[in-house]
N, C-alpha and C. Protein backbone atom coordinates (compact mmCIF):
# COMPACT_ATOMS: atom_id res chain seq x y z
N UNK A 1 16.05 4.19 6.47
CA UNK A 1 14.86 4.99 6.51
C UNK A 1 13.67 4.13 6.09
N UNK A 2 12.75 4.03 6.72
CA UNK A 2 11.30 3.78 6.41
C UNK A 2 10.68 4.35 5.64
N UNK A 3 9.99 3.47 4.67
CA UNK A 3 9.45 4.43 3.51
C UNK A 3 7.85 3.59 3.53
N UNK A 4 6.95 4.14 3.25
CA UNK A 4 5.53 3.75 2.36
C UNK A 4 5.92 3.71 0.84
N UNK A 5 5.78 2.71 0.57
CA UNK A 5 5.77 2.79 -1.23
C UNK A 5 4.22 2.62 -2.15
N UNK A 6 4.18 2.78 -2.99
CA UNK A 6 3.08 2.08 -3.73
C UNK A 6 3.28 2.46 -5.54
N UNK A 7 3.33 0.94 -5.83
CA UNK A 7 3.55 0.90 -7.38
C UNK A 7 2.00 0.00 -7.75
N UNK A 8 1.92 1.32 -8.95
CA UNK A 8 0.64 0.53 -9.35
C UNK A 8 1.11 0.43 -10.54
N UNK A 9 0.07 -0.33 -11.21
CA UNK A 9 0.34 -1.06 -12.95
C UNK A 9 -1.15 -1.28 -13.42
N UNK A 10 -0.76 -1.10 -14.41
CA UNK A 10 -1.95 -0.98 -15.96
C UNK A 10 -2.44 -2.36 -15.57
N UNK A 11 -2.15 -3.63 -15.50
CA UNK A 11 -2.75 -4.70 -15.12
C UNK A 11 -3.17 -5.17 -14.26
N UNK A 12 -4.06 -5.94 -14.00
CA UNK A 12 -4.60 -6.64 -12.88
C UNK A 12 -3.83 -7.70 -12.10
N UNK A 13 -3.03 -7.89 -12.44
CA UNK A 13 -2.08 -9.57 -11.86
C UNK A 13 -0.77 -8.84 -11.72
N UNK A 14 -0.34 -7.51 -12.73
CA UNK A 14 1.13 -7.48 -12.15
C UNK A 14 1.73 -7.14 -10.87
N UNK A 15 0.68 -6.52 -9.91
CA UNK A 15 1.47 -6.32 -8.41
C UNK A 15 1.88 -7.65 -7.75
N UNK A 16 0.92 -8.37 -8.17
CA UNK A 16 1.79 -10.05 -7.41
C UNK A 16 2.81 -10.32 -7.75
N UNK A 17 3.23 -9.77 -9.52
CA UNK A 17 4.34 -10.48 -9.85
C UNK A 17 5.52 -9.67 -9.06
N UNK A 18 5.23 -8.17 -8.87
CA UNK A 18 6.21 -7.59 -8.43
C UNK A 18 6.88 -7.70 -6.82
N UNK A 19 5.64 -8.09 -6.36
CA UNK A 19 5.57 -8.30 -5.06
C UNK A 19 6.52 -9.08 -4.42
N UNK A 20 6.48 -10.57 -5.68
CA UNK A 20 7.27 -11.59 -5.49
C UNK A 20 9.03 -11.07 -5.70
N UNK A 21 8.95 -9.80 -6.83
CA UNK A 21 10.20 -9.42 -7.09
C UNK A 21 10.70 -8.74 -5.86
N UNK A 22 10.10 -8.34 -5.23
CA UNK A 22 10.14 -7.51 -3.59
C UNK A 22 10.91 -8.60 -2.86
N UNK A 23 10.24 -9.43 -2.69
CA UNK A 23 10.46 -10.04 -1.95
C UNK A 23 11.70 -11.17 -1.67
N UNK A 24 11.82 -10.82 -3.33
CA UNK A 24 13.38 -12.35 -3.75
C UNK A 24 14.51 -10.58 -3.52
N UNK A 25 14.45 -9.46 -3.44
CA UNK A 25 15.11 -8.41 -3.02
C UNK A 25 15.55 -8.82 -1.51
N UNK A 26 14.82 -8.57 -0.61
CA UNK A 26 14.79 -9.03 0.93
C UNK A 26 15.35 -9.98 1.03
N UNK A 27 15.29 -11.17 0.43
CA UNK A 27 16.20 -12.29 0.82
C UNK A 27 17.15 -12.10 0.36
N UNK A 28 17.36 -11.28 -1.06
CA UNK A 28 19.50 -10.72 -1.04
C UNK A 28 20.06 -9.97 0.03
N UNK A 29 18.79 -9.38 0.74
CA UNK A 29 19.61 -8.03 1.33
C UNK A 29 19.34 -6.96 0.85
N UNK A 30 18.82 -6.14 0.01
CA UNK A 30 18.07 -5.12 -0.75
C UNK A 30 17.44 -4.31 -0.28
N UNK A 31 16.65 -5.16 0.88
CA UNK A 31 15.04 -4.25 1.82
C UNK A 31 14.99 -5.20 2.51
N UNK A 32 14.21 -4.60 3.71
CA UNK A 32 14.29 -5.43 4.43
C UNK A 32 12.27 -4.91 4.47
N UNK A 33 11.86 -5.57 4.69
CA UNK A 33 9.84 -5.53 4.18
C UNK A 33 9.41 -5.90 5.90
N UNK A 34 8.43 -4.80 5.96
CA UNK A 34 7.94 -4.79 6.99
C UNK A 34 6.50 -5.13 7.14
N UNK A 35 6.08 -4.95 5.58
CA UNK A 35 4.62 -5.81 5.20
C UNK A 35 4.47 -4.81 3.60
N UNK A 36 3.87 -5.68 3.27
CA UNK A 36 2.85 -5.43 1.94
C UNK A 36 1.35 -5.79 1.80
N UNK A 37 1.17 -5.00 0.82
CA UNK A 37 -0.16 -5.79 0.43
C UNK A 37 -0.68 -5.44 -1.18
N UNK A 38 -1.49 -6.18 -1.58
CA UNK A 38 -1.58 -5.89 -3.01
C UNK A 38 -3.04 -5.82 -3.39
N UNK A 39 -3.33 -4.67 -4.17
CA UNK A 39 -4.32 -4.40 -4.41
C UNK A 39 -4.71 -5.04 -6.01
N UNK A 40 -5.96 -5.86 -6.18
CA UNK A 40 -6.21 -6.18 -7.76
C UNK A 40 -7.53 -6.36 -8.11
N UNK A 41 -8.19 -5.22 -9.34
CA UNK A 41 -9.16 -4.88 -9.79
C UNK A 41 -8.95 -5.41 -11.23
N UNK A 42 -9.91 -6.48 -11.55
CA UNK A 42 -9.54 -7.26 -12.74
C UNK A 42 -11.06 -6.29 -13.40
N UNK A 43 -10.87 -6.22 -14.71
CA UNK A 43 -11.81 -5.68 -15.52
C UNK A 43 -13.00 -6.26 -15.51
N UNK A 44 -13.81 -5.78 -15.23
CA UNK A 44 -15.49 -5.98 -14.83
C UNK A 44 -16.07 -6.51 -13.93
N UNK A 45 -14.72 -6.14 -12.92
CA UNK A 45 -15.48 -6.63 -11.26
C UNK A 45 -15.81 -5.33 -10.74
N UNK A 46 -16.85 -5.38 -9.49
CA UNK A 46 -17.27 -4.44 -8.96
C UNK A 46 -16.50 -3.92 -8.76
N UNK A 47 -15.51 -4.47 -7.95
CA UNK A 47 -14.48 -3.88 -6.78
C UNK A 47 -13.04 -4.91 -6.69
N UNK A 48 -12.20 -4.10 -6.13
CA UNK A 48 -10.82 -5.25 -6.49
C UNK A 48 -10.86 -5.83 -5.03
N UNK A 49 -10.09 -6.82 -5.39
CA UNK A 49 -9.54 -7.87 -4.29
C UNK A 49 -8.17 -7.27 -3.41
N UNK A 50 -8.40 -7.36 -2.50
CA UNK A 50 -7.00 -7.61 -1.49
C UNK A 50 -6.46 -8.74 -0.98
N UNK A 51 -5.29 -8.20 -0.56
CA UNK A 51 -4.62 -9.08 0.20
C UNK A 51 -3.29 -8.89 0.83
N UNK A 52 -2.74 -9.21 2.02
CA UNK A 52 -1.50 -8.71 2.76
C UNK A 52 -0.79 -9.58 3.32
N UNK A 53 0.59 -9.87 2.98
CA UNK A 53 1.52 -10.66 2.87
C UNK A 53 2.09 -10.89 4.18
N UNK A 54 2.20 -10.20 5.20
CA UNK A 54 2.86 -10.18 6.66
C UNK A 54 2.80 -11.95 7.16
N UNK A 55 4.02 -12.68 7.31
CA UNK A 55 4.10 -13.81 7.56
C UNK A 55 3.77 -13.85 9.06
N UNK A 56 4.30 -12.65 9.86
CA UNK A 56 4.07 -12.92 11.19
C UNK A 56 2.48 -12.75 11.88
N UNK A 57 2.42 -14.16 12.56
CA UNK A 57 0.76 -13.76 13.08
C UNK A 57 0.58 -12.85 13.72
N UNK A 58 1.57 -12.88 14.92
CA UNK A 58 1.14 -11.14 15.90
C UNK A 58 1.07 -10.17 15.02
N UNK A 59 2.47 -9.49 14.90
CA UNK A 59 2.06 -8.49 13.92
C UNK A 59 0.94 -8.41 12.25
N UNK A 60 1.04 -9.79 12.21
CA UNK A 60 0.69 -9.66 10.80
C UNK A 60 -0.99 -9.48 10.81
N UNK A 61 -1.09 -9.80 12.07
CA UNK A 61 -2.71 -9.17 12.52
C UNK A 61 -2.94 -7.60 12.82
N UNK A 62 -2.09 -6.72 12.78
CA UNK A 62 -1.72 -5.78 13.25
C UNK A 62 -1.92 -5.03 11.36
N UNK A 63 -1.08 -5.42 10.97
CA UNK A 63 -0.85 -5.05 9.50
C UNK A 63 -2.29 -4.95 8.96
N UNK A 64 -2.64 -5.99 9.27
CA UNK A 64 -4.22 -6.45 8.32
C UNK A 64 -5.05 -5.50 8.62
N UNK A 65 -5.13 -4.97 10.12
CA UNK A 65 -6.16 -3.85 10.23
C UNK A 65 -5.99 -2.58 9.90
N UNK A 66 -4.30 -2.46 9.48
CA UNK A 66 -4.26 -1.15 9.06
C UNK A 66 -4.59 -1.22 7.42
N UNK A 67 -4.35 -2.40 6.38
CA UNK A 67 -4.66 -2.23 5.61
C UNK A 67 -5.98 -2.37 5.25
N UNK A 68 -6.99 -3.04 6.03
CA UNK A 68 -8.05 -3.19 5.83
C UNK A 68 -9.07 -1.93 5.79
N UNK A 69 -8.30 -0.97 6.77
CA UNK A 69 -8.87 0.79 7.06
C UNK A 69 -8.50 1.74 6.10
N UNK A 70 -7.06 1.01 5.21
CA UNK A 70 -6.72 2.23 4.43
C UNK A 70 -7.62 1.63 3.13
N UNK A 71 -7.79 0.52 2.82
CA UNK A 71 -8.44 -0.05 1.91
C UNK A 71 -9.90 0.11 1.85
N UNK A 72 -10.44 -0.09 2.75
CA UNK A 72 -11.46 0.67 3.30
C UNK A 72 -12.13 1.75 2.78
N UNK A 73 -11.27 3.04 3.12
CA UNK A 73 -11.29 4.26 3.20
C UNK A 73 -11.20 4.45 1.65
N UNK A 74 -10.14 3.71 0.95
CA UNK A 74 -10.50 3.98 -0.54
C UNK A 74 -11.26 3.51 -1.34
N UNK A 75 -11.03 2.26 -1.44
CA UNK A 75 -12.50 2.15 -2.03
C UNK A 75 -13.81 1.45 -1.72
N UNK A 76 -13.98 1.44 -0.08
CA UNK A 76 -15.78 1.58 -0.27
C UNK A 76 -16.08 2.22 0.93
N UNK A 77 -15.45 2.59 1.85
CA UNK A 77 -16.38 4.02 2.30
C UNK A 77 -17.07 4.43 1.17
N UNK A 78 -16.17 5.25 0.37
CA UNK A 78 -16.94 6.23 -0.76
C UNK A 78 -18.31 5.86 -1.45
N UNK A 79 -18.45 4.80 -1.65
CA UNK A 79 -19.93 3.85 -2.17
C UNK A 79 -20.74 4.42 -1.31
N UNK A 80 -20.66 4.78 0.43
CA UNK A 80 -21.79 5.11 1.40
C UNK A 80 -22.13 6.34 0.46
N UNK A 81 -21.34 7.35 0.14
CA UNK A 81 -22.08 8.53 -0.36
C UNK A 81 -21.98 9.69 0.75
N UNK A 82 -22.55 10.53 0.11
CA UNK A 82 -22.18 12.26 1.23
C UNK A 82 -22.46 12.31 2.29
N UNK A 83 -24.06 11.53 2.87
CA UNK A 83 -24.11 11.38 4.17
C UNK A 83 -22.29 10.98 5.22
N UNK A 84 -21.91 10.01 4.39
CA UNK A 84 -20.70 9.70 5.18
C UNK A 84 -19.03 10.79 5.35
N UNK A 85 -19.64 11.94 4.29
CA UNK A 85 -18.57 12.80 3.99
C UNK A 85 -17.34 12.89 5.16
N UNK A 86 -18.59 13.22 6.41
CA UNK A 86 -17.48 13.72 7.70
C UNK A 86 -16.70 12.58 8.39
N UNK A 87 -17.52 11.91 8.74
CA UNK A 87 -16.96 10.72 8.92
C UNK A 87 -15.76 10.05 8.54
N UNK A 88 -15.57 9.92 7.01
CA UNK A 88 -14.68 9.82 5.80
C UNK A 88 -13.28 10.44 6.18
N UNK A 89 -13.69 11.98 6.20
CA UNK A 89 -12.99 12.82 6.34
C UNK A 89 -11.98 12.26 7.94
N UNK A 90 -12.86 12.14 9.12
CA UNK A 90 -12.06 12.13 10.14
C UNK A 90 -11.34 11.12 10.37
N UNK A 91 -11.95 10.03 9.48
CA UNK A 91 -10.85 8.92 9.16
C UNK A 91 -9.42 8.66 8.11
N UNK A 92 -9.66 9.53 7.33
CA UNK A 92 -8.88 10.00 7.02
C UNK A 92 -7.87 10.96 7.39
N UNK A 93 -7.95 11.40 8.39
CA UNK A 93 -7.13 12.47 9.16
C UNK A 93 -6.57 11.53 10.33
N UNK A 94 -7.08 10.54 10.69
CA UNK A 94 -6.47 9.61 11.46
C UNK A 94 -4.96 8.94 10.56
N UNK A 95 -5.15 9.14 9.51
CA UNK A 95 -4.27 8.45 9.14
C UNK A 95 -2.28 9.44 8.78
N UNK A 96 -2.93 10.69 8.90
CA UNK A 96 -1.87 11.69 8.92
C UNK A 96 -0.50 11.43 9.71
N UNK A 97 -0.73 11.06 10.75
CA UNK A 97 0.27 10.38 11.56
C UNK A 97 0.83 9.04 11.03
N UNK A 98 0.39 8.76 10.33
CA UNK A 98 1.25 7.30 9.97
C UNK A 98 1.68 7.96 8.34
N UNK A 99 1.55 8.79 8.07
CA UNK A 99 2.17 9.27 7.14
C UNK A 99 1.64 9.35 5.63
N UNK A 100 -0.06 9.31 5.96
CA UNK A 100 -0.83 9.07 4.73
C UNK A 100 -1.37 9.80 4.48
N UNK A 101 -1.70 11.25 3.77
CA UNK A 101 -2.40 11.79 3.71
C UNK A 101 -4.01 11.75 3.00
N UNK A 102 -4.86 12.57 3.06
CA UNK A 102 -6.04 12.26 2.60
C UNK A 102 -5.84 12.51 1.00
N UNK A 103 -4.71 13.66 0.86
CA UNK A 103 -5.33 13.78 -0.42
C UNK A 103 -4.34 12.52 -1.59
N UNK A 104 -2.97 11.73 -0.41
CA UNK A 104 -2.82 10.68 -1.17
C UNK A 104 -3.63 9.77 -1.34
N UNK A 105 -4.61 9.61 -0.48
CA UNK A 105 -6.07 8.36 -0.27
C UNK A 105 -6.88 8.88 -2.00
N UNK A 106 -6.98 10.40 -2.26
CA UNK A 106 -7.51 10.67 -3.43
C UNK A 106 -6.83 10.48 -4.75
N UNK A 107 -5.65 10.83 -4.46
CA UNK A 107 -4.81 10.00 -5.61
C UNK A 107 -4.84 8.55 -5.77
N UNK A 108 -4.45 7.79 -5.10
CA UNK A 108 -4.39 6.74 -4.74
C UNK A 108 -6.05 6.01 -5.35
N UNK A 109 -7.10 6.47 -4.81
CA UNK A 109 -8.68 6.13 -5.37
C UNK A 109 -9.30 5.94 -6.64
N UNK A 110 -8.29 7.90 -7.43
CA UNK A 110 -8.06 7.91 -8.73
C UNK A 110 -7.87 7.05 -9.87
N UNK A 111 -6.44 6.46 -9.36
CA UNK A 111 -5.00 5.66 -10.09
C UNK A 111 -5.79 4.26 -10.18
N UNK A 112 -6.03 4.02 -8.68
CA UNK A 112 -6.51 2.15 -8.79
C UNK A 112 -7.88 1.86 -9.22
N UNK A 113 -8.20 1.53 -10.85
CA UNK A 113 -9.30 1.80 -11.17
C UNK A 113 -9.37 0.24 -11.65
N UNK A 114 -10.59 0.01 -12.41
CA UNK A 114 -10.60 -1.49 -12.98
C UNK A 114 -9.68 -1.74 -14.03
N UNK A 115 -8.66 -3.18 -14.58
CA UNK A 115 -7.92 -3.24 -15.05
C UNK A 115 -6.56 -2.70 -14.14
N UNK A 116 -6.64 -2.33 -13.39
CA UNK A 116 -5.06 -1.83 -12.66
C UNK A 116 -4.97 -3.01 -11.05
N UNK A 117 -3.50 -2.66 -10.88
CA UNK A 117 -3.34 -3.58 -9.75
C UNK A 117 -2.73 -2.84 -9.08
N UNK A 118 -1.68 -2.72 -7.83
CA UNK A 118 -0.72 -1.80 -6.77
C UNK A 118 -0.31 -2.88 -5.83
N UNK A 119 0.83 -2.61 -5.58
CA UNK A 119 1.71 -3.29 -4.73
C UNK A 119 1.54 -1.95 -3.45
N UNK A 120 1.53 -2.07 -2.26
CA UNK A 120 1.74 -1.41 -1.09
C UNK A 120 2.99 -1.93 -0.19
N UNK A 121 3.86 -1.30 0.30
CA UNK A 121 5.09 -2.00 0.93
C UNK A 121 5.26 -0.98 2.00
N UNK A 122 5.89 -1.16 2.87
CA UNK A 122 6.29 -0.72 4.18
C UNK A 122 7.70 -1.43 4.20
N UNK A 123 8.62 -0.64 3.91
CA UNK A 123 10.21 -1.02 3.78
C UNK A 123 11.15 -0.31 4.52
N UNK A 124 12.08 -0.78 4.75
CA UNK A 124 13.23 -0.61 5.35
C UNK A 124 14.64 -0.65 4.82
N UNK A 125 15.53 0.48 4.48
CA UNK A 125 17.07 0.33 4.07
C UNK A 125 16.82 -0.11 2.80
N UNK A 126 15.73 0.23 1.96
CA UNK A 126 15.88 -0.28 0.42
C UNK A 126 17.08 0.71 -0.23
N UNK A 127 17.60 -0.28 -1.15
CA UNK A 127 18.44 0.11 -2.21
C UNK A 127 17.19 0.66 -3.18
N UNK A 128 16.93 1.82 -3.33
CA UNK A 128 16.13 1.90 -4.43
C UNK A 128 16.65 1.84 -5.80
N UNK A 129 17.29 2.43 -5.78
CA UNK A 129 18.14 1.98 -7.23
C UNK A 129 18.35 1.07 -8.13
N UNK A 130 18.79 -0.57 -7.12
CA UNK A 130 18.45 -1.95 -7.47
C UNK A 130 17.41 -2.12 -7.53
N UNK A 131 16.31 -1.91 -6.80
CA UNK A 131 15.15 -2.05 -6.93
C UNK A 131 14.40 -1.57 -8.04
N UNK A 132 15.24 -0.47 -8.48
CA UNK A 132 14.36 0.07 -9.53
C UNK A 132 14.51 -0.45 -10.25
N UNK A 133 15.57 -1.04 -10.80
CA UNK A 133 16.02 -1.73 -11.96
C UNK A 133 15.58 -2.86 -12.10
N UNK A 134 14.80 -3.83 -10.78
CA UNK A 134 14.22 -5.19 -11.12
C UNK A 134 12.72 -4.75 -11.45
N UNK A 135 12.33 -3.65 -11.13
CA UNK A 135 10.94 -3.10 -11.71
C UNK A 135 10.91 -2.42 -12.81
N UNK A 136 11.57 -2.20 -13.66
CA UNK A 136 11.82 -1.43 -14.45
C UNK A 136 11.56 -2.11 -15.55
N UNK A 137 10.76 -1.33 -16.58
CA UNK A 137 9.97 -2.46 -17.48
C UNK A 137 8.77 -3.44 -17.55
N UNK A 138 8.03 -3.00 -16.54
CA UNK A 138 7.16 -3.92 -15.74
C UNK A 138 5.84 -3.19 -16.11
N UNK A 139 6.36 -1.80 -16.93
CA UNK A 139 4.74 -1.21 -16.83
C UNK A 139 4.20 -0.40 -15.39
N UNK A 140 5.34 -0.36 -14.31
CA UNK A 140 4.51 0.42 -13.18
C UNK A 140 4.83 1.77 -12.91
N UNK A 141 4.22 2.28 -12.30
CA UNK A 141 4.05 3.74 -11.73
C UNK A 141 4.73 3.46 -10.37
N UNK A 142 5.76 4.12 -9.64
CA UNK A 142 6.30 3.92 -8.85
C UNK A 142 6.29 5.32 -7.86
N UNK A 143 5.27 5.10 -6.44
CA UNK A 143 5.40 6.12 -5.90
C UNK A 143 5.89 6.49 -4.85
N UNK A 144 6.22 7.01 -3.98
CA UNK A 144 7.22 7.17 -3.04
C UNK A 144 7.11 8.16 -2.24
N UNK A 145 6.72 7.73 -1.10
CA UNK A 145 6.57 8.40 0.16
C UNK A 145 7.67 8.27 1.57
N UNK A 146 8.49 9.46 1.68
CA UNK A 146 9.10 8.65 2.73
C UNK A 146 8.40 9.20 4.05
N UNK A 147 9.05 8.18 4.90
CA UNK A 147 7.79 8.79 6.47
C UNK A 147 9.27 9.13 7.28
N UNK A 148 8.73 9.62 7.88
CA UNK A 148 9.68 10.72 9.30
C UNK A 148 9.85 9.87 10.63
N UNK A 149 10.72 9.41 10.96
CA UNK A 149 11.04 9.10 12.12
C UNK A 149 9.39 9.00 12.93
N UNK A 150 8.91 9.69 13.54
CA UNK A 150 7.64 9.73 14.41
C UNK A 150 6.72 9.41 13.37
N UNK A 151 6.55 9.27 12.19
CA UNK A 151 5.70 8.80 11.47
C UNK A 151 6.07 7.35 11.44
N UNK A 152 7.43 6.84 11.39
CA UNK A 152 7.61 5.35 11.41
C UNK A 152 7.31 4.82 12.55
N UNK A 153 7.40 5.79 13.77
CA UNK A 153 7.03 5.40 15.19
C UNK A 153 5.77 4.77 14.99
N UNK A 154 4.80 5.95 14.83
CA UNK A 154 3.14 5.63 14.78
C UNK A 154 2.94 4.61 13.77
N UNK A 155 4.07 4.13 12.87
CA UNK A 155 2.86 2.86 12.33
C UNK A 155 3.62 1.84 12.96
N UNK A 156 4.79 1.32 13.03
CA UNK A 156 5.14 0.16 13.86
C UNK A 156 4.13 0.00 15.06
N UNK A 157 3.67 1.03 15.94
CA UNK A 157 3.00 1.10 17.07
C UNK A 157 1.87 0.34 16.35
N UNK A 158 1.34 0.91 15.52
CA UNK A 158 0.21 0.35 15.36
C UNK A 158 -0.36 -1.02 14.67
N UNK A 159 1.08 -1.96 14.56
CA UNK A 159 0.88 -3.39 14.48
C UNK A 159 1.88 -3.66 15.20
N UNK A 160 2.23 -3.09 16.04
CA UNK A 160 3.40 -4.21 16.89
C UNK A 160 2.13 -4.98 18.31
């Protein structure tokens, strides 16, 4: 099953570290990662940094624009202000089909504040269990979305 994940943490640097723990998973056999990306807001920056891990260029160009829209959408659309409300809104409803809802975009906006970081993953056949246990202790919030068959459709589609 295809899942959306997102673990965030009290710190600014720990989604990389976890990321890397993701990723030494996949090479046991654990998950198999269809992309990530990591979000990091170090204390007294405007705004946090991104970045998205997808090794493959085709797709991994594919990846980038979806995270760049969901990233986007959280934190700096919102800077435009109310004029942009509807707008906001219908972009956010674009994203329903891939299995995101708006009001996770508001949680999600909430949670990742300055001082915090988030790992984003798009996985496959995870052991969560093992997984939990190499995250465990790390300080993160671990959230979990699984997507539906036609929801995994619509996002592969939309970086393949």
């Amino acid at each position: 099953m295809t899942t959306f994940t997102v673990w965030k943490y009290d710190d600014a640097t720990r989604a990389d570290e976890v990321e890397e723990i993701l990723r030494q998973a996949a090479r046991e056999g654990l998950v198999e990662i269809h992309d990530t990306a990591v979000v990091s807001w170090p204390q007294g920056d405007a705004r946090p940094t991104t970045h998205h891990g997808h090794e493959d260029t085709k797709k991994g160009t594919g990846w980038g624009a979806l995270w760049g829209f969901v990233f986007g959408l959280l934190f700096f659309v919102p800077l435009i202000g109310a004029a942009a409300g509807a707008a906001i809104g219908a972009a956010a409803k674009s994203l329903n089909g891939l299995g995101i809802k708006e009001s996770d975009l508001d949680t999600l906006r909430a949670q990742i504040t300055q001082g915090t970081s988030a790992l984003f993953a798009v996985t496959e056949g995870a052991d969560l269990d093992r997984l939990g246990e190499r995250v465990h202790g790390l300080g993160g919030t671990l959230i979990l979305t699984n997507l539906t068959d036609a929801e995994k459709s619509n996002l592969l589609e939309v970086v393949d």
